[in-house]
Protein backbone atom coordinates (compact mmCIF):
# COMPACT_ATOMS: atom_id res chain seq x y z
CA UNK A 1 -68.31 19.30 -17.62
CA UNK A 2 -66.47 18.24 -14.78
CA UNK A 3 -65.65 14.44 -13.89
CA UNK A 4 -67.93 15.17 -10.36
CA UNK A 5 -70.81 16.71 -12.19
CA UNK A 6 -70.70 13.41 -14.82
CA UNK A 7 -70.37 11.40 -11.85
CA UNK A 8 -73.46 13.12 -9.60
CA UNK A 9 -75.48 12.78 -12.78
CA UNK A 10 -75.44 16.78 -13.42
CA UNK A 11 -76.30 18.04 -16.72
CA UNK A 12 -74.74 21.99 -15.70
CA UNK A 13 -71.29 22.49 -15.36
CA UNK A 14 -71.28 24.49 -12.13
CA UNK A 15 -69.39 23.47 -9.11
CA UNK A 16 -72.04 21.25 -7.29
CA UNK A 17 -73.56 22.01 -4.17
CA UNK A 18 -74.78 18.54 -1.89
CA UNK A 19 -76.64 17.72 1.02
CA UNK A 20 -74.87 15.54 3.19
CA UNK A 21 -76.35 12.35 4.18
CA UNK A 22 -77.15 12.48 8.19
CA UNK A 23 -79.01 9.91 10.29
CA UNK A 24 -82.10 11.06 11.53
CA UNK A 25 -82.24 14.07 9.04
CA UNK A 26 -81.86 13.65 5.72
CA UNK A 27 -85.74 11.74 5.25
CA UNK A 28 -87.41 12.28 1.86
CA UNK A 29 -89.78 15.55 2.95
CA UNK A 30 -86.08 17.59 3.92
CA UNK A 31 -83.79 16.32 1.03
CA UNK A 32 -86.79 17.24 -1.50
CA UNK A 33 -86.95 20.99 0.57
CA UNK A 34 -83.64 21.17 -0.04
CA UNK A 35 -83.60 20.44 -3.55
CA UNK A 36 -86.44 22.90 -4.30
CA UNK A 37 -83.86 25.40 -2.37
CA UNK A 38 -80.71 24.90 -4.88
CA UNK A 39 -78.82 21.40 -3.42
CA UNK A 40 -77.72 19.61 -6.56
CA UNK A 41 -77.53 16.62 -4.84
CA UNK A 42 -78.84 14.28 -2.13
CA UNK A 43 -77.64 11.27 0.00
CA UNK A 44 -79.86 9.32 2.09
CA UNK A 45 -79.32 9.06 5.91
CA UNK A 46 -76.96 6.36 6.75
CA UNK A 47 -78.46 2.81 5.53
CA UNK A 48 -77.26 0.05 7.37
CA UNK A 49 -75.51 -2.80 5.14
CA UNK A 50 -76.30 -5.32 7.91
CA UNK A 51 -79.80 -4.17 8.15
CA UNK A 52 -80.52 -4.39 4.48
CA UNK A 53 -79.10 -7.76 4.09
CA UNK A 54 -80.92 -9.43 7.22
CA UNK A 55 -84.15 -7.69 5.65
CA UNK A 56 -84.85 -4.93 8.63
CA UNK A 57 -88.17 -2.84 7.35
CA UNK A 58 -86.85 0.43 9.42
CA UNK A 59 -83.35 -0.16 7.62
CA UNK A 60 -85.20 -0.58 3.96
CA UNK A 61 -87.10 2.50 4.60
CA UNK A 62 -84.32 4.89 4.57
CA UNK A 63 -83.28 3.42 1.01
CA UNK A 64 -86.55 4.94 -0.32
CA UNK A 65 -86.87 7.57 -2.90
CA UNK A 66 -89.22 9.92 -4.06
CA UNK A 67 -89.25 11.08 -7.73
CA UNK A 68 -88.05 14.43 -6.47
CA UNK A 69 -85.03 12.76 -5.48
CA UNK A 70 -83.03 12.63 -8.31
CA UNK A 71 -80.10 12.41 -9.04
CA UNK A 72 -79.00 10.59 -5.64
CA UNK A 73 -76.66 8.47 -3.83
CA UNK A 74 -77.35 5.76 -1.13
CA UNK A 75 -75.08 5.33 1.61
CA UNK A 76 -74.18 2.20 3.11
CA UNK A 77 -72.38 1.89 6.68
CA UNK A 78 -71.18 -1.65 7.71
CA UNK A 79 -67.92 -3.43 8.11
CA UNK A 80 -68.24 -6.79 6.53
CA UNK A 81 -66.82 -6.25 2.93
CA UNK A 82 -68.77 -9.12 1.84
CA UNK A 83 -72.20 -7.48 3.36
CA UNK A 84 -72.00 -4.09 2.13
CA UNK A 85 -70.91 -5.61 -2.13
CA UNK A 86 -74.13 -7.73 -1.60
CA UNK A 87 -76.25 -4.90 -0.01
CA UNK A 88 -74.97 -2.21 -2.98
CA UNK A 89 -75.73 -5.00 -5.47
CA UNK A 90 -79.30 -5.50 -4.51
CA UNK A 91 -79.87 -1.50 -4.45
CA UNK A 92 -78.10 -1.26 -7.56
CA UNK A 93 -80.77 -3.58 -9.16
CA UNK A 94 -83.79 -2.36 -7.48
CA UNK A 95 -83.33 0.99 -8.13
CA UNK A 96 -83.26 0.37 -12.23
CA UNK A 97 -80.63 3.04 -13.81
CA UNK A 98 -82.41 5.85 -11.17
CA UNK A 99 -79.05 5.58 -8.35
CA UNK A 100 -76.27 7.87 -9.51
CA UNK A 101 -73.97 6.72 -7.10
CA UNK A 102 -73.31 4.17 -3.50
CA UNK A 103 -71.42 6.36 -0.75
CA UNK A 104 -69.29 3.88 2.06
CA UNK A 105 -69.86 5.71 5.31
CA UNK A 106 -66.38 5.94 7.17
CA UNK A 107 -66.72 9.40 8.84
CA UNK A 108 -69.58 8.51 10.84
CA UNK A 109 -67.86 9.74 14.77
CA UNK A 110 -70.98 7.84 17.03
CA UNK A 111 -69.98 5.55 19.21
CA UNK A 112 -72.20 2.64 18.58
CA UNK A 113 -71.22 3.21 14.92
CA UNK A 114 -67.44 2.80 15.83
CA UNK A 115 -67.74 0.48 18.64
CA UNK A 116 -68.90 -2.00 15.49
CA UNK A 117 -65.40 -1.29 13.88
CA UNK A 118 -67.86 0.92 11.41
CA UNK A 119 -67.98 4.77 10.73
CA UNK A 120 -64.75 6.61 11.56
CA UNK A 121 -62.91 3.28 13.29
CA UNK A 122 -62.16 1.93 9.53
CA UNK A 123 -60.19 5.13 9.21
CA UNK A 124 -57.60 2.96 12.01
CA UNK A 125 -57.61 -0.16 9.68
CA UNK A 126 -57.19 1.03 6.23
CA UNK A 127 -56.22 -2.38 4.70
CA UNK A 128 -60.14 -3.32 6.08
CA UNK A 129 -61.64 0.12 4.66
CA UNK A 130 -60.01 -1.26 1.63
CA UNK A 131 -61.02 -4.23 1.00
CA UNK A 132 -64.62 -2.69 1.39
CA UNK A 133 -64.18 -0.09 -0.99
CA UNK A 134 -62.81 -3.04 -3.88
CA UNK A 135 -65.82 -5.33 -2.96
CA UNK A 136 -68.09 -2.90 -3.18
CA UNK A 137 -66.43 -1.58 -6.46
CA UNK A 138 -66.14 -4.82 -7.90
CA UNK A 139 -69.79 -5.49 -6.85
CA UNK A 140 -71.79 -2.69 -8.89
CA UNK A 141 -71.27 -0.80 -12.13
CA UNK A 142 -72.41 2.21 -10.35
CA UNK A 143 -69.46 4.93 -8.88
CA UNK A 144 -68.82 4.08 -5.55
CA UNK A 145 -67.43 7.04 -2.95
CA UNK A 146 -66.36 7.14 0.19
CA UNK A 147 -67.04 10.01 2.79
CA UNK A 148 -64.44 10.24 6.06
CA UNK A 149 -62.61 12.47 8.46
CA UNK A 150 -59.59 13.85 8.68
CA UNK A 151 -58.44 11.02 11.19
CA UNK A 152 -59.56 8.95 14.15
CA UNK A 153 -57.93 12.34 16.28
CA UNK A 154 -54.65 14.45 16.52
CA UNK A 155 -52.45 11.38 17.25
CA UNK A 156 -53.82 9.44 13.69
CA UNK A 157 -54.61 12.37 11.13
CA UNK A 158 -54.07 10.08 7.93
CA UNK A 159 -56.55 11.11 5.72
CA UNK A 160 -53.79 11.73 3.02
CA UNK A 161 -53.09 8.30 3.12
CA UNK A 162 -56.71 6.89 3.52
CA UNK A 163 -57.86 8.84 0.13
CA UNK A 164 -54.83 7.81 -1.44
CA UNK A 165 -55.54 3.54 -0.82
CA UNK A 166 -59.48 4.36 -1.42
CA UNK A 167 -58.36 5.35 -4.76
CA UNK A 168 -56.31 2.76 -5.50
CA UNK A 169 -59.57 0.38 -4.31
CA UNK A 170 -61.81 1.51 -6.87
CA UNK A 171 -63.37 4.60 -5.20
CA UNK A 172 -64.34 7.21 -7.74
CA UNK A 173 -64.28 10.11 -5.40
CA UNK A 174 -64.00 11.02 -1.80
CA UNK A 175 -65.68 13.30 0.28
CA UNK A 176 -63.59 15.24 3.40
CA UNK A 177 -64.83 16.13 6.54
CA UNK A 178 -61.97 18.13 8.25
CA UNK A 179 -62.66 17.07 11.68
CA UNK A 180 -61.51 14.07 13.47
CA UNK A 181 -63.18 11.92 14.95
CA UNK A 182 -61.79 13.02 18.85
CA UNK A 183 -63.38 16.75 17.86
CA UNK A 184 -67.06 15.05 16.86
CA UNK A 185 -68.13 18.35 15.66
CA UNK A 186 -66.65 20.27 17.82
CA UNK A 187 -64.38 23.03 17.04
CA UNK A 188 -62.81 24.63 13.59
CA UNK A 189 -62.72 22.17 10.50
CA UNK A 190 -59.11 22.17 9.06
CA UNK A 191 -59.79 22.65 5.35
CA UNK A 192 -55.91 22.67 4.88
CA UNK A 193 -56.16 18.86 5.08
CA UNK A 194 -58.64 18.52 2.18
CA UNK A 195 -56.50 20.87 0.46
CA UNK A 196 -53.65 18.17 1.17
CA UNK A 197 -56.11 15.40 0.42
CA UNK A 198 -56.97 17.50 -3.22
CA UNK A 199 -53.35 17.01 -4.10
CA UNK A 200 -52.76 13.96 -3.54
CA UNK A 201 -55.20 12.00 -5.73
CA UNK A 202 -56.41 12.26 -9.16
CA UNK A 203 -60.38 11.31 -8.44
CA UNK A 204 -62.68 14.25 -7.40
CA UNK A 205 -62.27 15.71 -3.85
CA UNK A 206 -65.76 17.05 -2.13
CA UNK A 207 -65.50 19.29 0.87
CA UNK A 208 -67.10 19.59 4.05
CA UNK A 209 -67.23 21.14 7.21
CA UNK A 210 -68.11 24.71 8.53
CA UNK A 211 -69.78 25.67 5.44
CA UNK A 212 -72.67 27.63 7.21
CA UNK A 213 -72.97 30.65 4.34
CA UNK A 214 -72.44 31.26 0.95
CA UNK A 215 -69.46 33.46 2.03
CA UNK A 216 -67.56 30.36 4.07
CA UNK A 217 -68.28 27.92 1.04
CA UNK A 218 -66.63 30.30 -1.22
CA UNK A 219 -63.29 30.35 1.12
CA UNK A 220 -63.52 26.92 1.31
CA UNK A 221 -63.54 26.52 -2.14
CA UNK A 222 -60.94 28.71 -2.93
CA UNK A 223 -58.61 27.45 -0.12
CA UNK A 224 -59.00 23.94 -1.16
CA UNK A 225 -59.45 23.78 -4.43
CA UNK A 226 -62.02 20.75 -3.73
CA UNK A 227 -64.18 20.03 -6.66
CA UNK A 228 -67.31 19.84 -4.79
CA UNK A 229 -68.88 21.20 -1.59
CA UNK A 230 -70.74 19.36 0.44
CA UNK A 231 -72.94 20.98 3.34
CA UNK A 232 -74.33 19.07 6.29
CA UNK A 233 -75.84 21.37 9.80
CA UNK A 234 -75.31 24.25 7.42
CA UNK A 235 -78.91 23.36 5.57
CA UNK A 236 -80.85 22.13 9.64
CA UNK A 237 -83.85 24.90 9.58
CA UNK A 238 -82.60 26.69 6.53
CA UNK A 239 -82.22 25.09 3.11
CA UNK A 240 -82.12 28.31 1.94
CA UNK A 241 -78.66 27.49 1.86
CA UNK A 242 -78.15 25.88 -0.86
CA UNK A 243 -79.17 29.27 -3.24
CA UNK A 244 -76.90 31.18 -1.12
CA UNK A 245 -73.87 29.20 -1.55
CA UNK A 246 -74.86 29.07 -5.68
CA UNK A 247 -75.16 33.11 -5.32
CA UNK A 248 -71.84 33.15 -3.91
CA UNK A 249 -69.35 30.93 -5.75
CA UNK A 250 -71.20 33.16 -8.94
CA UNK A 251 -70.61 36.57 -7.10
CA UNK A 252 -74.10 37.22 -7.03
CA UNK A 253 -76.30 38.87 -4.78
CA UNK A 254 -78.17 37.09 -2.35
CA UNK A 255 -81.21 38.05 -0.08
CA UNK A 256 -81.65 36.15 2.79
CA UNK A 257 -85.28 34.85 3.71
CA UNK A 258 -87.49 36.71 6.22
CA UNK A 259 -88.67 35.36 9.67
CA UNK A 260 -92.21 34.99 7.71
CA UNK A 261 -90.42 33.21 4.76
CA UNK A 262 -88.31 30.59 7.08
CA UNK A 263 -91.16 29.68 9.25
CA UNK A 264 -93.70 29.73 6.66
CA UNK A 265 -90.80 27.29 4.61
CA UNK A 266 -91.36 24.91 8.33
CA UNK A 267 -94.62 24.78 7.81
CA UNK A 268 -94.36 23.75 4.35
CA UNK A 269 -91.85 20.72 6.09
CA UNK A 270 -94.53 19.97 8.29
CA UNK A 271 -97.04 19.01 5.58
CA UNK A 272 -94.47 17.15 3.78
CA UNK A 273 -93.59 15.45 5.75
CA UNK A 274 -97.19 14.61 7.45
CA UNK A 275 -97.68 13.11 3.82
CA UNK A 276 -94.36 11.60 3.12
CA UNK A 277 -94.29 9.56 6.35
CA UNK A 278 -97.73 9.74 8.26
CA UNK A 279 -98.94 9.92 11.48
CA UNK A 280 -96.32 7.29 13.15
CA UNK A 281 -93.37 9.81 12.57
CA UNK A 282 -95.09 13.11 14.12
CA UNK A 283 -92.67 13.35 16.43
CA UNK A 284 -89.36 13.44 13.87
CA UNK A 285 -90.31 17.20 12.42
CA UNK A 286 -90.42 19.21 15.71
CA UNK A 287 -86.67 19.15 15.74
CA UNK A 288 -86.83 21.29 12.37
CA UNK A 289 -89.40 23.37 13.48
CA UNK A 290 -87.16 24.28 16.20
CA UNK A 291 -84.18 24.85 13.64
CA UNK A 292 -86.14 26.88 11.38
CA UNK A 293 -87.23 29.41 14.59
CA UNK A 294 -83.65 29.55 15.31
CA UNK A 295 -83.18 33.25 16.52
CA UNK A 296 -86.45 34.38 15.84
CA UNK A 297 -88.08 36.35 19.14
CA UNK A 298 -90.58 33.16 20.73
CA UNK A 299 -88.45 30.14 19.58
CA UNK A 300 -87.57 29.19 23.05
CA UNK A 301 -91.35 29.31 24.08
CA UNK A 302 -92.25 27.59 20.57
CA UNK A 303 -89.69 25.06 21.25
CA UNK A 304 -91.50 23.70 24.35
CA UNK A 305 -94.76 24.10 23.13
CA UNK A 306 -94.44 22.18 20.20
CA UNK A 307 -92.57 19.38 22.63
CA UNK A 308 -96.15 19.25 24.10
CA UNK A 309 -97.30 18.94 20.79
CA UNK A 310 -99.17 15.01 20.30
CA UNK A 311 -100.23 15.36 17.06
CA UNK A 312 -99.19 17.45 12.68
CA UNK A 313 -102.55 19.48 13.54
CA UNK A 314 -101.63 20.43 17.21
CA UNK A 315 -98.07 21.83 15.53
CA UNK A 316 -99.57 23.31 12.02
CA UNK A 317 -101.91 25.28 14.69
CA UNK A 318 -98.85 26.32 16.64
CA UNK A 319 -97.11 27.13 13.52
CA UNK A 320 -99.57 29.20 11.83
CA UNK A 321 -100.25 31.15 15.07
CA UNK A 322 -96.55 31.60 15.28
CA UNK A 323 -96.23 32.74 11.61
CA UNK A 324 -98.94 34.82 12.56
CA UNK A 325 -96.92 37.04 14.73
CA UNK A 326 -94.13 37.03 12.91
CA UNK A 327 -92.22 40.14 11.16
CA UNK A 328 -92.24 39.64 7.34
């Protein structure tokens, strides 16, 4: 068993496949998908520290879990060390034993995320990023990790250095995202620099970036080395993902879902999500539906009809006429 697996709360000894916590994405009804598609493990979207503390309902809401969930790790943006050890501490307690893990966000490239001195802009003052990462350490018996970049841009690539002091600060393991945060997500992910990052430090190294098939996961495993791989726009309209990346780091087979299978699969979304979150959030699932058509002949035209789309019953009609003329 590897020290990631024991740390993610895995019982297999595989090399772990995750879904990577994204704001505005990763809700219950889409991490539980993806789980039922192969992901080992699941972060929440982004939770803000600041939120949490000052008792924000919205922010509180993204902490919640389902019993599909499990195991999973919170993940806490902020940039007051004293906020986020608090915030962790309080999650830490409510959820009971059930939390495997509290990810620090300092990848996070939007820019009313860094213009807070959060996200990515910690990556520029590593003596505050670690002074987090101890608080927060010091703060909860659970592992805490820390997801960044491979620098603020090409001037500042330091992620060497800013695994290296998140180690020393308590963190138990680090994820990469080999992007700065200049390219956003544009561009080619160096995985040479989680590679380097691998090296350097003796806690588990995670992976991400550019993993959009089972094929690129299995390069990026064997040109890094990392210990875990982490996929984030990879799994937006097909979770199916997650089983293909398995197939391939076990050189097995894998056959692809049909048109049918991925839209029937956003239909299936839809109704979780209609009973996960309810009427008020209608309007959140038509960006999946669009991600799932992806491709498919009619997505443009299903695209703008379900933007005209007011209520779940208007877009399970759309989708089950859509489905209807669908190749299997």
């Amino acid at each position: 068993m590897s020290r990631l697996n024991e740390l993610l709360g895995l019982s297999h000894g595989d090399i772990p496949v995750l879904l990577a916590p994204m704001a505005g994405i990763t809700d219950k009804p889409f991490r539980a998908l993806c789980r039922q598609f192969g992901a080992d493990f699941a972060y929440t979207e982004m939770v803000s520290a600041k939120g949490f503390h000052y008792g924000s309902a919205a922010t509180k809401r993204l902490a919640e879990f389902s019993e599909s969930d499990f195991p999973c790790g919170i993940q806490l943006f902020g940039s007051s060390p004293e906020i986020l050890a608090e915030t962790a501490a309080m999650l830490e307690e409510e959820m009971q034993g059930r939390l495997s893990l509290i990810d620090i966000n300092m990848g996070c490239p939007a820019r009313k995320i860094t213009s807070n001195c959060e996200g990515s802009s910690l990556m520029l003052n590593i003596p505050l990023a670690s002074r987090i990462i101890r608080a927060v350490s010091d703060a909860v018996k659970l592992p805490v990790t820390v997801k960044f970049r491979k620098g603020w841009d090409d001037e500042h690539i330091n992620a060497v250095e800013f695994a290296m002091a998140a180690e020393d600060s308590g963190a138990s393991a680090v994820t990469v995202h080999g992007r700065t945060r200049q390219q956003m997500y544009r561009g080619q992910a160096d995985w040479d620099i989680i590679a380097k990052v691998r090296t350097a430090v003796g806690i588990p190294v995670i992976g991400n970036g550019d993993v959009f098939s089972g094929e690129a996961a299995k390069k990026l495993l064997d040109r890094t080395g990392c210990d875990g791989i982490m996929i984030a726009r990879g799994a937006e309209g097909y979770p199916f993902i997650f089983n293909e990346v398995k197939a391939a780091l076990k050189g097995e087979n894998y056959t692809p879902p049909s048109e049918k299978e991925r839209m029937e699969t956003a239909l299936l979304h839809l109704k979780m999500h209609r009973e996960q979150k309810g009427d008020a959030h209608r309007f959140e699932v038509r960006k999946h539906i669009a991600w799932y058509a992806s491709g498919i002949r009619g997505a443009s035209d299903l695209r703008q009809r379900a933007n005209l789309c007011g209520s779940y019953d208007e877009l399970e009609a759309l989708l089950n006429d859509f489905i209807a003329k669908t190749d299997g």
